[in-house]
C-alpha atoms as a PDB file:
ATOM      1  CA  UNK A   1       0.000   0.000   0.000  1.00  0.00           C
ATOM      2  CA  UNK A   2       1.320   3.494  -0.666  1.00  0.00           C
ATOM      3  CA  UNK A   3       0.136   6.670   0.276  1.00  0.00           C
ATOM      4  CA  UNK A   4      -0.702   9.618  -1.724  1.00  0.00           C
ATOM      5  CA  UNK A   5      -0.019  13.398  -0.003  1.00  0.00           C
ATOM      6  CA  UNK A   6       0.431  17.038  -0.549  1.00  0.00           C
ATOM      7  CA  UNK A   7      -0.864  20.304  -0.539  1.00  0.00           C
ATOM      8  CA  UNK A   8      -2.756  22.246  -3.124  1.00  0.00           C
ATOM      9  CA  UNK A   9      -2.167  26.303  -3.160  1.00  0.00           C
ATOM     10  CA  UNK A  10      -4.767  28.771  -4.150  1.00  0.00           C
ATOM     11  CA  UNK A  11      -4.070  32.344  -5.554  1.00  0.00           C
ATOM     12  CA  UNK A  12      -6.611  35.545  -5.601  1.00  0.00           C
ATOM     13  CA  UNK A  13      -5.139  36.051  -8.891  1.00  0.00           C
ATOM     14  CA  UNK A  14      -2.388  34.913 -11.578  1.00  0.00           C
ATOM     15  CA  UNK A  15       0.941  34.540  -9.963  1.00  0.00           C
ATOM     16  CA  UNK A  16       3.827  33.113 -12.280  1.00  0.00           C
ATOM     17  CA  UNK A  17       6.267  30.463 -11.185  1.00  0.00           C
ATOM     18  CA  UNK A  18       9.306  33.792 -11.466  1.00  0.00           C
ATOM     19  CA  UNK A  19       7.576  35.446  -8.444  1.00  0.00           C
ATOM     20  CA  UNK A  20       6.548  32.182  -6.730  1.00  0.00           C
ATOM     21  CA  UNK A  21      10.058  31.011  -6.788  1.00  0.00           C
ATOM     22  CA  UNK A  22      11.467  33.854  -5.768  1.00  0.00           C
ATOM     23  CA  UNK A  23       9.709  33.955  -2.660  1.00  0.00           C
ATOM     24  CA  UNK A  24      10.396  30.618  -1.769  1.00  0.00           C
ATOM     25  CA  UNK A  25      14.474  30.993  -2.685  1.00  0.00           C
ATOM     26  CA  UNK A  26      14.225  34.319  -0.070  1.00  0.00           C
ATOM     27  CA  UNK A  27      12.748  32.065   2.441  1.00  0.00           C
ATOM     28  CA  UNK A  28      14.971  29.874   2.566  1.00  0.00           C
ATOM     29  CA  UNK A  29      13.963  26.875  -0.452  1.00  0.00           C
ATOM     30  CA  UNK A  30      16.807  25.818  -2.077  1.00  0.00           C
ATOM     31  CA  UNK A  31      16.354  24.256  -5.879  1.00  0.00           C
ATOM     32  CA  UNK A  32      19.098  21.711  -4.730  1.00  0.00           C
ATOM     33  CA  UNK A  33      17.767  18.364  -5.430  1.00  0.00           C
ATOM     34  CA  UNK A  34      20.751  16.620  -3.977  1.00  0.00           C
ATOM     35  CA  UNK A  35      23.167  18.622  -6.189  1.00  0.00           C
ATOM     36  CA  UNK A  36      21.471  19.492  -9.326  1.00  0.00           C
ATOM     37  CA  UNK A  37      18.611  21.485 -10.234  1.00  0.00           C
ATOM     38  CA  UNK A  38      15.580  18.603 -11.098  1.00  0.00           C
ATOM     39  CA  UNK A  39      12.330  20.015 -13.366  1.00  0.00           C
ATOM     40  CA  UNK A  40      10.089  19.276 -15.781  1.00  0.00           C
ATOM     41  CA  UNK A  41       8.472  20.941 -18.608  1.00  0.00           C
ATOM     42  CA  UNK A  42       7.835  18.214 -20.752  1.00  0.00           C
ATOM     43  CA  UNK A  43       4.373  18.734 -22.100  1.00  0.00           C
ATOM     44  CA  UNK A  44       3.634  14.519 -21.264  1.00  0.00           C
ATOM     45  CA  UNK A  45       4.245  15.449 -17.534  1.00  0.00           C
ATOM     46  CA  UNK A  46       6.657  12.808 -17.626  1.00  0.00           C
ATOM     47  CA  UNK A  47      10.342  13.350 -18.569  1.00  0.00           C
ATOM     48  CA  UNK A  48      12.000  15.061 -15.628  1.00  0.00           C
ATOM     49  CA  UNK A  49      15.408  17.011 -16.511  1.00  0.00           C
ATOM     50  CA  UNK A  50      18.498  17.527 -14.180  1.00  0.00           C
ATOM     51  CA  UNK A  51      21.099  20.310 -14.611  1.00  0.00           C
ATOM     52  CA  UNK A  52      23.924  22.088 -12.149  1.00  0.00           C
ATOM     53  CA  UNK A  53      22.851  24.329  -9.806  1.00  0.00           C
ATOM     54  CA  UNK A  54      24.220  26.907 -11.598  1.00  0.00           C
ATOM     55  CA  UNK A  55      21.788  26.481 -14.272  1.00  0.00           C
ATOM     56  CA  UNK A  56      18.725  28.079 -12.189  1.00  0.00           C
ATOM     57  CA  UNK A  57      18.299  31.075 -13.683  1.00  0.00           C
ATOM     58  CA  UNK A  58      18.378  29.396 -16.960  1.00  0.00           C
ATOM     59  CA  UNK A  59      15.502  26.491 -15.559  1.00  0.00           C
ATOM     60  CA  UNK A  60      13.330  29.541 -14.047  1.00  0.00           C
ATOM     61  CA  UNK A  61      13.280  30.606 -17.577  1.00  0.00           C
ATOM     62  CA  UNK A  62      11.765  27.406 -18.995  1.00  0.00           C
ATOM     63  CA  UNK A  63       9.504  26.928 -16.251  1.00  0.00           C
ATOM     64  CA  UNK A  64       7.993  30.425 -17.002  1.00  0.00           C
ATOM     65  CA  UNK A  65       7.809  29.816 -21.193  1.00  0.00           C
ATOM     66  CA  UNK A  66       6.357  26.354 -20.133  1.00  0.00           C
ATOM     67  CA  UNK A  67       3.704  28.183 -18.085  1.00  0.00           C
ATOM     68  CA  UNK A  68       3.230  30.947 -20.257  1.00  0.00           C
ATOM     69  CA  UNK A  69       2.398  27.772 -23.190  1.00  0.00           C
ATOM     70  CA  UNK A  70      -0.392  27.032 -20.997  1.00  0.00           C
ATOM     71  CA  UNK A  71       1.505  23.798 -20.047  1.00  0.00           C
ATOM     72  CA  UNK A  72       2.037  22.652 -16.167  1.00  0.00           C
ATOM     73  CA  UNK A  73       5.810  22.851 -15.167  1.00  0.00           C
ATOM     74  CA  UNK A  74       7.608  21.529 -12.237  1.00  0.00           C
ATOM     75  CA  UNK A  75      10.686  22.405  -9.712  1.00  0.00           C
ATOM     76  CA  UNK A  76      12.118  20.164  -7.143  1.00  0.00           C
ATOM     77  CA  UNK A  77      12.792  22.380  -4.132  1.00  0.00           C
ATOM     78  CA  UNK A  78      14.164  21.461  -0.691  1.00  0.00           C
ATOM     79  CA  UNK A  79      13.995  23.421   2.858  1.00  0.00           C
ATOM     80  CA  UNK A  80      17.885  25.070   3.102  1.00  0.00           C
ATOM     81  CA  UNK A  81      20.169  22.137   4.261  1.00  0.00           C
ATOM     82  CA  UNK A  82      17.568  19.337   5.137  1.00  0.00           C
ATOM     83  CA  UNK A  83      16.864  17.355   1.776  1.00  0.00           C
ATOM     84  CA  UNK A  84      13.404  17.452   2.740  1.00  0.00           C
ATOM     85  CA  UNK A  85      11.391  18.647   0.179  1.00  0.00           C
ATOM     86  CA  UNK A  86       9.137  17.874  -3.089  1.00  0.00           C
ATOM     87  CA  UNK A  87       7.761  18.743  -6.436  1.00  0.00           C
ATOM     88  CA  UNK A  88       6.189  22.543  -6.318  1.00  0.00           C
ATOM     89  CA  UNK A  89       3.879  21.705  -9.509  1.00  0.00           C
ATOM     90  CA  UNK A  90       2.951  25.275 -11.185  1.00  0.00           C
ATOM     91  CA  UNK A  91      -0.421  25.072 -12.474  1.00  0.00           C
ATOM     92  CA  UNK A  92      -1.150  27.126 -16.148  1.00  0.00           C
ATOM     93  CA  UNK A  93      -3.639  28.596 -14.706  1.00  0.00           C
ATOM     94  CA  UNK A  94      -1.283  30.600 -12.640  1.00  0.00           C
ATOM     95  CA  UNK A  95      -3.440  30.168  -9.764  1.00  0.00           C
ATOM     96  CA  UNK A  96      -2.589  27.065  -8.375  1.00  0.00           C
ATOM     97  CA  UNK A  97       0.344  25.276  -6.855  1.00  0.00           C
ATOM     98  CA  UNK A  98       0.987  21.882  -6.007  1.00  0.00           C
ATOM     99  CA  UNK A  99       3.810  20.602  -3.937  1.00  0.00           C
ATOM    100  CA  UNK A 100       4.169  16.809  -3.468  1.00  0.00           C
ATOM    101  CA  UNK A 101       6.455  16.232  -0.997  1.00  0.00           C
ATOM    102  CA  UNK A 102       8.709  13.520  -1.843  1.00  0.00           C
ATOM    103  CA  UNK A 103      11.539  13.821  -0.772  1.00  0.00           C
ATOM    104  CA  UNK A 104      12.329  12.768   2.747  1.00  0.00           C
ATOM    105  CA  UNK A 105       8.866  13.955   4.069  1.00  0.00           C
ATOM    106  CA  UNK A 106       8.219  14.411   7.314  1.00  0.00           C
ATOM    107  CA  UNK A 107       6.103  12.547   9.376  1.00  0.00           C
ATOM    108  CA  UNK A 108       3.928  12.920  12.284  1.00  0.00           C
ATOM    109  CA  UNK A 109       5.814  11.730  15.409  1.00  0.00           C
ATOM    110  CA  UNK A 110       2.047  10.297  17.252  1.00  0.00           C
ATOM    111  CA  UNK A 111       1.547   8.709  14.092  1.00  0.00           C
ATOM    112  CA  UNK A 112       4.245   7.534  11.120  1.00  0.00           C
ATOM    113  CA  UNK A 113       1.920   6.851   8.608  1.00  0.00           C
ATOM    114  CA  UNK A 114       0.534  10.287   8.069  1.00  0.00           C
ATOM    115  CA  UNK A 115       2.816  13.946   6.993  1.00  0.00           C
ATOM    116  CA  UNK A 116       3.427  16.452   9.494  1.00  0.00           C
ATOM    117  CA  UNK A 117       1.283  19.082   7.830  1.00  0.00           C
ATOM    118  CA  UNK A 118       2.162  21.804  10.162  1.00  0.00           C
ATOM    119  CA  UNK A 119       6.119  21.307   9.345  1.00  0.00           C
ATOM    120  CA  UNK A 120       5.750  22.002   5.740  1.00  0.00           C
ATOM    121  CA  UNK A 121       2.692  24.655   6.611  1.00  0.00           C
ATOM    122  CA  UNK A 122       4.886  26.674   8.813  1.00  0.00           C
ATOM    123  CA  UNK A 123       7.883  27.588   5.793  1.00  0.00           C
ATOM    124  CA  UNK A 124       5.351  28.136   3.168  1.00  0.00           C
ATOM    125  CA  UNK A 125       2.097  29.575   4.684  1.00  0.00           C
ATOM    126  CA  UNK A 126       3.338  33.178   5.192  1.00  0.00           C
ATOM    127  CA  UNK A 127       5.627  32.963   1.588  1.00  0.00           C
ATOM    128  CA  UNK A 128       2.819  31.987   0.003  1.00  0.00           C
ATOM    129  CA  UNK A 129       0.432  34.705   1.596  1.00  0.00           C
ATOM    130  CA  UNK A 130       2.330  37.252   1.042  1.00  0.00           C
ATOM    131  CA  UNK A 131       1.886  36.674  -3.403  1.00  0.00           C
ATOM    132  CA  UNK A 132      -1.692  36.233  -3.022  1.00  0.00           C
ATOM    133  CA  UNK A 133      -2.451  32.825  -1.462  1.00  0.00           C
ATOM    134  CA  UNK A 134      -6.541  32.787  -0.891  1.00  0.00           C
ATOM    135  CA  UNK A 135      -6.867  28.983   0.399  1.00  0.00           C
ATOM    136  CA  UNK A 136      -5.102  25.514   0.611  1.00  0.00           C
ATOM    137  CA  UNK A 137      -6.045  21.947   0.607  1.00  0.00           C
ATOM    138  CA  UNK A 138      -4.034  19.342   2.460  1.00  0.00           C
ATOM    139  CA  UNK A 139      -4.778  15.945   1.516  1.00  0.00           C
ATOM    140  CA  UNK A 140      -2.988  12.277   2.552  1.00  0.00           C
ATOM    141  CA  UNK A 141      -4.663   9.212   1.777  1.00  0.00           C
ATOM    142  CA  UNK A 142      -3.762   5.958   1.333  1.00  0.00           C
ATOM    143  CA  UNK A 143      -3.980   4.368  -2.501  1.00  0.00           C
END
């Protein structure tokens, strides 16, 4: 059995990855997916790409065009020095983000089999705010 979590990220209004991102590098988000920069903009959803870290700007440029093509994009991003982290999933809609946190996520310590929402909540709730966020949906079920 596996289980199926995350957290989906409403906006007021249209807010591109560039000024998502941006927000979540200040706060501390790192796109360091164990030493390279891991995204997708494959227009499948399915072929994830991997570049140096030096490459960001360069991958926050795609991720935008992707957008901007009406197209989901994706960006692994991890909490400063941790490795704990996931997939923010930008939405073409520009009003919606996902993240799927799958890398090392972080459980509840009364209960293993279910995320510690209020770890994850408490570095993006007041980044997230601050562009425009109007509401969020936590979900963690088991498939």
């Amino acid at each position: 059995m596996s289980r199926n979590f995350g957290f989906n990220f409403r906006f007021r209004g249209e807010v591109g990855v560039q000024g998502i991102l941006d927000r979540l590098i200040r706060a501390g988000w790192k796109a360091d997916d164990y030493g390279s920069v891991s995204y997708l903009v494959d227009p499948d959803f399915f072929d994830w790409q991997s570049t140096e870290l030096g490459n960001l700007t360069a991958v926050c440029a795609s991720l935008c065009e992707t957008q901007e093509s009406g197209r989901p994009c994706a960006i692994v991003l991890t909490w400063k020095d941790t490795q704990i982290g996931g997939s923010f999933i930008f939405m073409p809609s520009k009003e919606e983000v996902t993240l799927s946190p799958i890398i090392n996520p972080v459980r509840r310590s009364d209960c293993e089999m279910l995320l510690d929402f209020e770890w994850y909540l408490s570095r993006l709730v007041a980044v997230l705010e601050a562009v425009g966020m109007s509401g969020l949906e936590t979900f963690d079920f088991a498939d």
